[in-house]
PDB file of N, CA and C in Angstrom:
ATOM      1  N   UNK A   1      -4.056 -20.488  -2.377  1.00  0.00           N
ATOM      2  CA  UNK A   1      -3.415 -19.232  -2.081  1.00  0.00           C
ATOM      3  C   UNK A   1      -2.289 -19.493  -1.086  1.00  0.00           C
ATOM      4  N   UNK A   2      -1.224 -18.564  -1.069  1.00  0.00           N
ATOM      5  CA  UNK A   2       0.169 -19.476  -0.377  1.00  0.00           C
ATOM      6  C   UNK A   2      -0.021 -18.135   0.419  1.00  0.00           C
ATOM      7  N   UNK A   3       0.509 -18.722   1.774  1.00  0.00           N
ATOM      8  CA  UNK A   3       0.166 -17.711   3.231  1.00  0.00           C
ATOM      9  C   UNK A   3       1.453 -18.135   3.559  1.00  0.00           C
ATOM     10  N   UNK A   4       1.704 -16.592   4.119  1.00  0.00           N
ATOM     11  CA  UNK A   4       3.432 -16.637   4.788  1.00  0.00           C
ATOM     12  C   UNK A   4       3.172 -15.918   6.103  1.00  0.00           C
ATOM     13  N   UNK A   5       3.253 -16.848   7.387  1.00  0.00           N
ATOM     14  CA  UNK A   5       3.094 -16.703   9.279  1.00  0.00           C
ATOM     15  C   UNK A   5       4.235 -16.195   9.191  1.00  0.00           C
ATOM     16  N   UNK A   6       4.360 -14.864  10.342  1.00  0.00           N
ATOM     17  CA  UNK A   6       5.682 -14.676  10.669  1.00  0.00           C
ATOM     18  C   UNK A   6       5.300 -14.421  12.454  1.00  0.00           C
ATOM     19  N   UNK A   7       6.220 -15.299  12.811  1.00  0.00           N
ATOM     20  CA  UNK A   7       6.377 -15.436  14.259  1.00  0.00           C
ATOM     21  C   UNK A   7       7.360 -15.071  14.692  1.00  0.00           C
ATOM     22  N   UNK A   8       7.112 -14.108  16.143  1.00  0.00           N
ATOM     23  CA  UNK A   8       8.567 -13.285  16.870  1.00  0.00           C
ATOM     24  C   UNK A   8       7.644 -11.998  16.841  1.00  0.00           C
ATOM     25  N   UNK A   9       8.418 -11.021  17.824  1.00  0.00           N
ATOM     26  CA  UNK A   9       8.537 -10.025  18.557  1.00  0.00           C
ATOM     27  C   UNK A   9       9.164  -8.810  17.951  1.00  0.00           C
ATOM     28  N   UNK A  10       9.899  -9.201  16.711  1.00  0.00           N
ATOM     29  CA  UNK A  10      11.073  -7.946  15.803  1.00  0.00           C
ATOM     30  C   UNK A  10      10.200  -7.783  14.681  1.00  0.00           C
ATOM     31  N   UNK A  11      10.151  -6.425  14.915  1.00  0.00           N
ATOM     32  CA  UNK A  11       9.368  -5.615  13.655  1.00  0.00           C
ATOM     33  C   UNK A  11       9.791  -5.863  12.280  1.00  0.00           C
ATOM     34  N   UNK A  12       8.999  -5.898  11.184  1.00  0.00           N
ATOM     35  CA  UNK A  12       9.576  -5.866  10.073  1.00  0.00           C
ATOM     36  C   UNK A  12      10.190  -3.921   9.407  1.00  0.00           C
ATOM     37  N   UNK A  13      10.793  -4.292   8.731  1.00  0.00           N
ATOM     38  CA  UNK A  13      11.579  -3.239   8.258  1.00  0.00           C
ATOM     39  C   UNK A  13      11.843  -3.199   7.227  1.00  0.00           C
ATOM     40  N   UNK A  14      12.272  -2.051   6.161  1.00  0.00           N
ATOM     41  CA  UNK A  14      12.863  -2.712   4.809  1.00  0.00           C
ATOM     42  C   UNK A  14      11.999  -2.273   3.573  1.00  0.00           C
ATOM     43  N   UNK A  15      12.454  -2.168   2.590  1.00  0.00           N
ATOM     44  CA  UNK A  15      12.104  -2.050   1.103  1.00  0.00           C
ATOM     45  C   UNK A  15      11.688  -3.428   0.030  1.00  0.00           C
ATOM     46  N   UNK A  16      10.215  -3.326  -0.409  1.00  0.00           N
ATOM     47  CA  UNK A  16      10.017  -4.317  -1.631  1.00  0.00           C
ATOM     48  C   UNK A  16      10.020  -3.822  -2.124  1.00  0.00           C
ATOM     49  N   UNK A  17       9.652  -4.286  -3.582  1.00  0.00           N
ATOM     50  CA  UNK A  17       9.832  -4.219  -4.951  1.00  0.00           C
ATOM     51  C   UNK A  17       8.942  -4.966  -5.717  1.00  0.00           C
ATOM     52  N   UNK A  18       7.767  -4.438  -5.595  1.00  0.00           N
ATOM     53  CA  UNK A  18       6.444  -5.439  -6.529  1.00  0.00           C
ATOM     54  C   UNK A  18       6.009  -4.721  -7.685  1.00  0.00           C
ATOM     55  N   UNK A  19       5.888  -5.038  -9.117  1.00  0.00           N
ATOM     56  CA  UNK A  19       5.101  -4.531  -9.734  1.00  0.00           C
ATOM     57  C   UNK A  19       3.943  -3.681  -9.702  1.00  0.00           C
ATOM     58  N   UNK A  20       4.366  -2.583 -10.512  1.00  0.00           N
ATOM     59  CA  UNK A  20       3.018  -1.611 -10.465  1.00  0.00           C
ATOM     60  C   UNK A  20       1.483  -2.361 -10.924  1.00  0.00           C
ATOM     61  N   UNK A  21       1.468  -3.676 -11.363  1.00  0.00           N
ATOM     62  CA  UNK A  21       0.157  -3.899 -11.851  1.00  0.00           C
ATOM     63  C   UNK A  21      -1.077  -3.980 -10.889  1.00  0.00           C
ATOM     64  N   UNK A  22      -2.480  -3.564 -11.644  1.00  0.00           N
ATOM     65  CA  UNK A  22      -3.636  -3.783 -10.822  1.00  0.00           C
ATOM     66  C   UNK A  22      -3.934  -4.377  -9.721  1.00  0.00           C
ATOM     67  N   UNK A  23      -3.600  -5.935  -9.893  1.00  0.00           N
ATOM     68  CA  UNK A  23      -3.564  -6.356  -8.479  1.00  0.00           C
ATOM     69  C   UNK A  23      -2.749  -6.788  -7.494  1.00  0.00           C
ATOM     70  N   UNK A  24      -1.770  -6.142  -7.845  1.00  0.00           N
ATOM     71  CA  UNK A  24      -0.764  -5.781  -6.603  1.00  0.00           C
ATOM     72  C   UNK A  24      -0.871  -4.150  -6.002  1.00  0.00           C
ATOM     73  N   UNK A  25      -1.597  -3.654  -6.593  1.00  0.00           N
ATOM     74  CA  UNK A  25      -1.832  -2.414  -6.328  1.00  0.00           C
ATOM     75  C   UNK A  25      -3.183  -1.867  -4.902  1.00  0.00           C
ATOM     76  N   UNK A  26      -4.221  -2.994  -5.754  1.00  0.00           N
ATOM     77  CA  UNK A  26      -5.439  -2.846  -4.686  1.00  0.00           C
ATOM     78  C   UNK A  26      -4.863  -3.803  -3.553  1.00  0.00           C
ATOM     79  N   UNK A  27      -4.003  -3.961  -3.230  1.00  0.00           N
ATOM     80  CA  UNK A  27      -3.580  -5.127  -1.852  1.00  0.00           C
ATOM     81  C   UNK A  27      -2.582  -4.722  -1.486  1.00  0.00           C
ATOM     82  N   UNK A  28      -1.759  -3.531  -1.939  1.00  0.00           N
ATOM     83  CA  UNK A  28      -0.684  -3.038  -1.077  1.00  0.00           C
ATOM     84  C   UNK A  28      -1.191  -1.777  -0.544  1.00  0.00           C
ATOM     85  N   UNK A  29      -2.371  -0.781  -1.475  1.00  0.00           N
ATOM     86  CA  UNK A  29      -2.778   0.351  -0.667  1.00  0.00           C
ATOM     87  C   UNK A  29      -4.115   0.060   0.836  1.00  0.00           C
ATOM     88  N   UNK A  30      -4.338  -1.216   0.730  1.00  0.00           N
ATOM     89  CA  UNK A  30      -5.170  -1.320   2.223  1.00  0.00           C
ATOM     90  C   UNK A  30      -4.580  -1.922   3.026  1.00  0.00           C
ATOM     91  N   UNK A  31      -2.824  -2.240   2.401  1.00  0.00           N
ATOM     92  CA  UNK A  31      -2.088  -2.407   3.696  1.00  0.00           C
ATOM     93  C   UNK A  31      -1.209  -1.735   4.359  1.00  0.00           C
ATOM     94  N   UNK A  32      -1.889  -0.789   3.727  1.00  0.00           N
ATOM     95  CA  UNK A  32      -1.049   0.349   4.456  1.00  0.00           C
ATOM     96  C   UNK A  32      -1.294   1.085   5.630  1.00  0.00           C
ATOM     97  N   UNK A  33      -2.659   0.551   5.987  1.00  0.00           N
ATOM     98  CA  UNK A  33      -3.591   0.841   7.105  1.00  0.00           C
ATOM     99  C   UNK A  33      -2.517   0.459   8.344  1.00  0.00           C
ATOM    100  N   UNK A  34      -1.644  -0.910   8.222  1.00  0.00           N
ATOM    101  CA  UNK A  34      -0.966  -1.584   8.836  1.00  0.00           C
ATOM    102  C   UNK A  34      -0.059  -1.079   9.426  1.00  0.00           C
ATOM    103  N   UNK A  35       0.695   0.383   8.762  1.00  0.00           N
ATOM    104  CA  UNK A  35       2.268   0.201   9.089  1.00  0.00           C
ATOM    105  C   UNK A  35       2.208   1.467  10.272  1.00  0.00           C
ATOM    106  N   UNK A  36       2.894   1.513  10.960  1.00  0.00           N
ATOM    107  CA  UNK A  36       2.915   2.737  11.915  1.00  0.00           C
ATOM    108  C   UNK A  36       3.474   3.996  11.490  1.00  0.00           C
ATOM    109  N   UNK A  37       4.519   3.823  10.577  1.00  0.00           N
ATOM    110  CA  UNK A  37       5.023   4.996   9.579  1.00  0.00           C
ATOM    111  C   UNK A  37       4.540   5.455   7.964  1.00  0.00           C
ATOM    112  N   UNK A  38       5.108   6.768   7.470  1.00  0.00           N
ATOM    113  CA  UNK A  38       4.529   6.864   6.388  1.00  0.00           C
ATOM    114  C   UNK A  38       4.986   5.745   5.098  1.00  0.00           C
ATOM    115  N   UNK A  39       4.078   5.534   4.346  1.00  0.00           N
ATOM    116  CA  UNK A  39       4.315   4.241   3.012  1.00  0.00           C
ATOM    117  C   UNK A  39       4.781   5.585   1.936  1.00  0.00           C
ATOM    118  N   UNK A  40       5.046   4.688   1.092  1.00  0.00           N
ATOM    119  CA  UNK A  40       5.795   5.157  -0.544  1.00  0.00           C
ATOM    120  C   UNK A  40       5.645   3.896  -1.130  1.00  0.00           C
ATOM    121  N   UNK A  41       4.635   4.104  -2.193  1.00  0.00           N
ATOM    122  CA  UNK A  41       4.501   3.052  -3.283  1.00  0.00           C
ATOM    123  C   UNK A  41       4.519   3.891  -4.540  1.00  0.00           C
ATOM    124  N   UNK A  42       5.408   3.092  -5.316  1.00  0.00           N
ATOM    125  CA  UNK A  42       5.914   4.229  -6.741  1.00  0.00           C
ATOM    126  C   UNK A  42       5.291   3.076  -7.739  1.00  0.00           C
ATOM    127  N   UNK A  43       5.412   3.791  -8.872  1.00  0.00           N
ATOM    128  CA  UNK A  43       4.775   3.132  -9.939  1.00  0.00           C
ATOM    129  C   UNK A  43       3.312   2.556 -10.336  1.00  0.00           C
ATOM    130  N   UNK A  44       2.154   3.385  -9.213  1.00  0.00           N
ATOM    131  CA  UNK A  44       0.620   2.637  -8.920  1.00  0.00           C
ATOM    132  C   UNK A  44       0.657   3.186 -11.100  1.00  0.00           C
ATOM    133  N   UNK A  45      -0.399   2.176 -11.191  1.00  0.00           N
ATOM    134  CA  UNK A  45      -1.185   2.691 -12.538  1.00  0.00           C
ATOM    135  C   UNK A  45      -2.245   3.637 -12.190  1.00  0.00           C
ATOM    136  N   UNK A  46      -2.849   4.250 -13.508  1.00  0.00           N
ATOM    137  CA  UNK A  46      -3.651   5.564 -13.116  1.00  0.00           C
ATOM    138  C   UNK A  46      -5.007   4.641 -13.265  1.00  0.00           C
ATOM    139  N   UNK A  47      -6.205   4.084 -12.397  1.00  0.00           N
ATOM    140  CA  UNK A  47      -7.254   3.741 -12.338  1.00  0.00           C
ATOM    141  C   UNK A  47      -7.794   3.662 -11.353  1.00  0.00           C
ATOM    142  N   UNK A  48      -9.249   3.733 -11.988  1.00  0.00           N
ATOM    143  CA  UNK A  48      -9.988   4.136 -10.890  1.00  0.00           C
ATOM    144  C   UNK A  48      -9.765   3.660  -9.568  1.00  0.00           C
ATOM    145  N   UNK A  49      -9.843   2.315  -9.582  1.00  0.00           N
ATOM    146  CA  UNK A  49      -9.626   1.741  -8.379  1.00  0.00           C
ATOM    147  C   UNK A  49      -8.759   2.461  -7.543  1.00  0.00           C
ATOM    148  N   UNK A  50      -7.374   2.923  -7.968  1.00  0.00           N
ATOM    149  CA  UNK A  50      -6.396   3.371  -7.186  1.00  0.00           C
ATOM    150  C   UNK A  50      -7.271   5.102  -6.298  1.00  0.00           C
ATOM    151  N   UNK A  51      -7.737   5.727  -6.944  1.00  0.00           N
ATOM    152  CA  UNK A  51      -8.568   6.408  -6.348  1.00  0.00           C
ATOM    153  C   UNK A  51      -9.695   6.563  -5.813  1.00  0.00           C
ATOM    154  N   UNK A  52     -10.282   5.253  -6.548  1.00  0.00           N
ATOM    155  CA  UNK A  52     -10.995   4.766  -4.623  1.00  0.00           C
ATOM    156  C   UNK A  52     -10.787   4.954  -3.919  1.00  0.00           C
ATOM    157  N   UNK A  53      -9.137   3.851  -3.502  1.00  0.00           N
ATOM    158  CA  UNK A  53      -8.918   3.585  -2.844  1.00  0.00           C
ATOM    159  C   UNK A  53      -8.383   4.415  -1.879  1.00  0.00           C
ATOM    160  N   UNK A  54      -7.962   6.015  -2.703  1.00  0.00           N
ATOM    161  CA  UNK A  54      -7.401   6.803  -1.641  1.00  0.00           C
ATOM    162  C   UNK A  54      -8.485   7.523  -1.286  1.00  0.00           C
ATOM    163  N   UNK A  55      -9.386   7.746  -1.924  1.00  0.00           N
ATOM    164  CA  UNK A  55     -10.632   7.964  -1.304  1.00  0.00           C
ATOM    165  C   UNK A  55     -11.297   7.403   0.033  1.00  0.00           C
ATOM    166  N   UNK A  56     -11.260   6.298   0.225  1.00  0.00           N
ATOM    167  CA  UNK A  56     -11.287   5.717   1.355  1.00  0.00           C
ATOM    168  C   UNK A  56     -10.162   5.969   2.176  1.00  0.00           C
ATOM    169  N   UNK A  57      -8.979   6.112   1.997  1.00  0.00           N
ATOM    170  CA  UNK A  57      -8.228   5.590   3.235  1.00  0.00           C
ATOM    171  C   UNK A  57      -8.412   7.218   3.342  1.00  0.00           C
ATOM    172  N   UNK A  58      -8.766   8.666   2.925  1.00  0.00           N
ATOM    173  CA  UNK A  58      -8.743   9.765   3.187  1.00  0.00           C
ATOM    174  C   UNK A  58      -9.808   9.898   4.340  1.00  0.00           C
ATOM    175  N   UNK A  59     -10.955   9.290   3.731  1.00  0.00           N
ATOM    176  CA  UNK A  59     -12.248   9.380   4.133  1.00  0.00           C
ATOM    177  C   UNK A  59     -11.933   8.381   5.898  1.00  0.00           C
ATOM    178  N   UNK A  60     -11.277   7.604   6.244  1.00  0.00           N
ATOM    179  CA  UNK A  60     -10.572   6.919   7.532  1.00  0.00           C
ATOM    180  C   UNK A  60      -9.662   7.611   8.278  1.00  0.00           C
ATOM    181  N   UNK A  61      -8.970   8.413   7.713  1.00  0.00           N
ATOM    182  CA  UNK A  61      -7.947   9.607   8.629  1.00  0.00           C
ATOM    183  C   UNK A  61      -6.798   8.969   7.679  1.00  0.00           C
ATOM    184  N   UNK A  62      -6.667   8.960   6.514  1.00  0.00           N
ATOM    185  CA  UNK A  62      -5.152   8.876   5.749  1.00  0.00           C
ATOM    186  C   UNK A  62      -4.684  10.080   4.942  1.00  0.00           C
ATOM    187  N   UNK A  63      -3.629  10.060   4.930  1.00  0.00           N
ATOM    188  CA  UNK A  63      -3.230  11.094   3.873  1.00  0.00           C
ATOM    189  C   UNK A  63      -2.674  10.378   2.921  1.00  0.00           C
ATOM    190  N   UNK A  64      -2.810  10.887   1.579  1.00  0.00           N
ATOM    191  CA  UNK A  64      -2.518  10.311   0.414  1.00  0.00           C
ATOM    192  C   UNK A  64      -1.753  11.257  -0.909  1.00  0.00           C
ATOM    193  N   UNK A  65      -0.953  10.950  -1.318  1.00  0.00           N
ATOM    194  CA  UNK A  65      -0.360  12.348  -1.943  1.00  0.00           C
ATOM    195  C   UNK A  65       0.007  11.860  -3.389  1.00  0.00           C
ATOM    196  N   UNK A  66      -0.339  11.960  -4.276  1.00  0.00           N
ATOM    197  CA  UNK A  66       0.532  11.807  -5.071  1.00  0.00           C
ATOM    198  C   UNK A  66       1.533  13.060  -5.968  1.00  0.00           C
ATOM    199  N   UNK A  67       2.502  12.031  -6.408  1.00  0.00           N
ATOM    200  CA  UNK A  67       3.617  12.980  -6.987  1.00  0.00           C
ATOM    201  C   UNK A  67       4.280  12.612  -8.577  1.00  0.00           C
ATOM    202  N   UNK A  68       3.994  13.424  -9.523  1.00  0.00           N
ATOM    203  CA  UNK A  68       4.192  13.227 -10.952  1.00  0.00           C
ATOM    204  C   UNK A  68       5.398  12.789 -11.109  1.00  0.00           C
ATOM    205  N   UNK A  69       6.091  12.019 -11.964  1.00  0.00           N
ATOM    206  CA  UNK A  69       7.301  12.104 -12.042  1.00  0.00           C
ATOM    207  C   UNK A  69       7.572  12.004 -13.516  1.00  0.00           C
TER     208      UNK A  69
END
């Protein structure tokens, strides 16, 4: 598994761009626990997992919204 250290004091900032698939999906919504501001991830697929998962982060003090497009 390839691990990327980031060392320093300057916040990260900024927009990715990862595929909507499954497992990029269950590993970007429990890192969202992480960020100090609100997230926007577009394109999740509709499965269960993904509502687990907001199930949990609701059930922790998250808000979770989704929006049809």
């Amino acid at each position: 598994m390839e691990k990327l250290n980031i060392a320093g004091g300057d916040p990260l900032r900024g927009t990715v761009h990862i595929s909507g698939a499954k497992n990029s999906a269950v590993a970007l919504i429990p890192a969202t626990i992480l960020a100090d501001s609100p997230v926007t991830i577009e394109g999740l697929p509709h499965i269960s997992d993904i509502d687990t998962l907001r199930d949990l982060l609701e059930e922790i003090g998250g808000k979770v919204t989704f929006e049809k497009r």
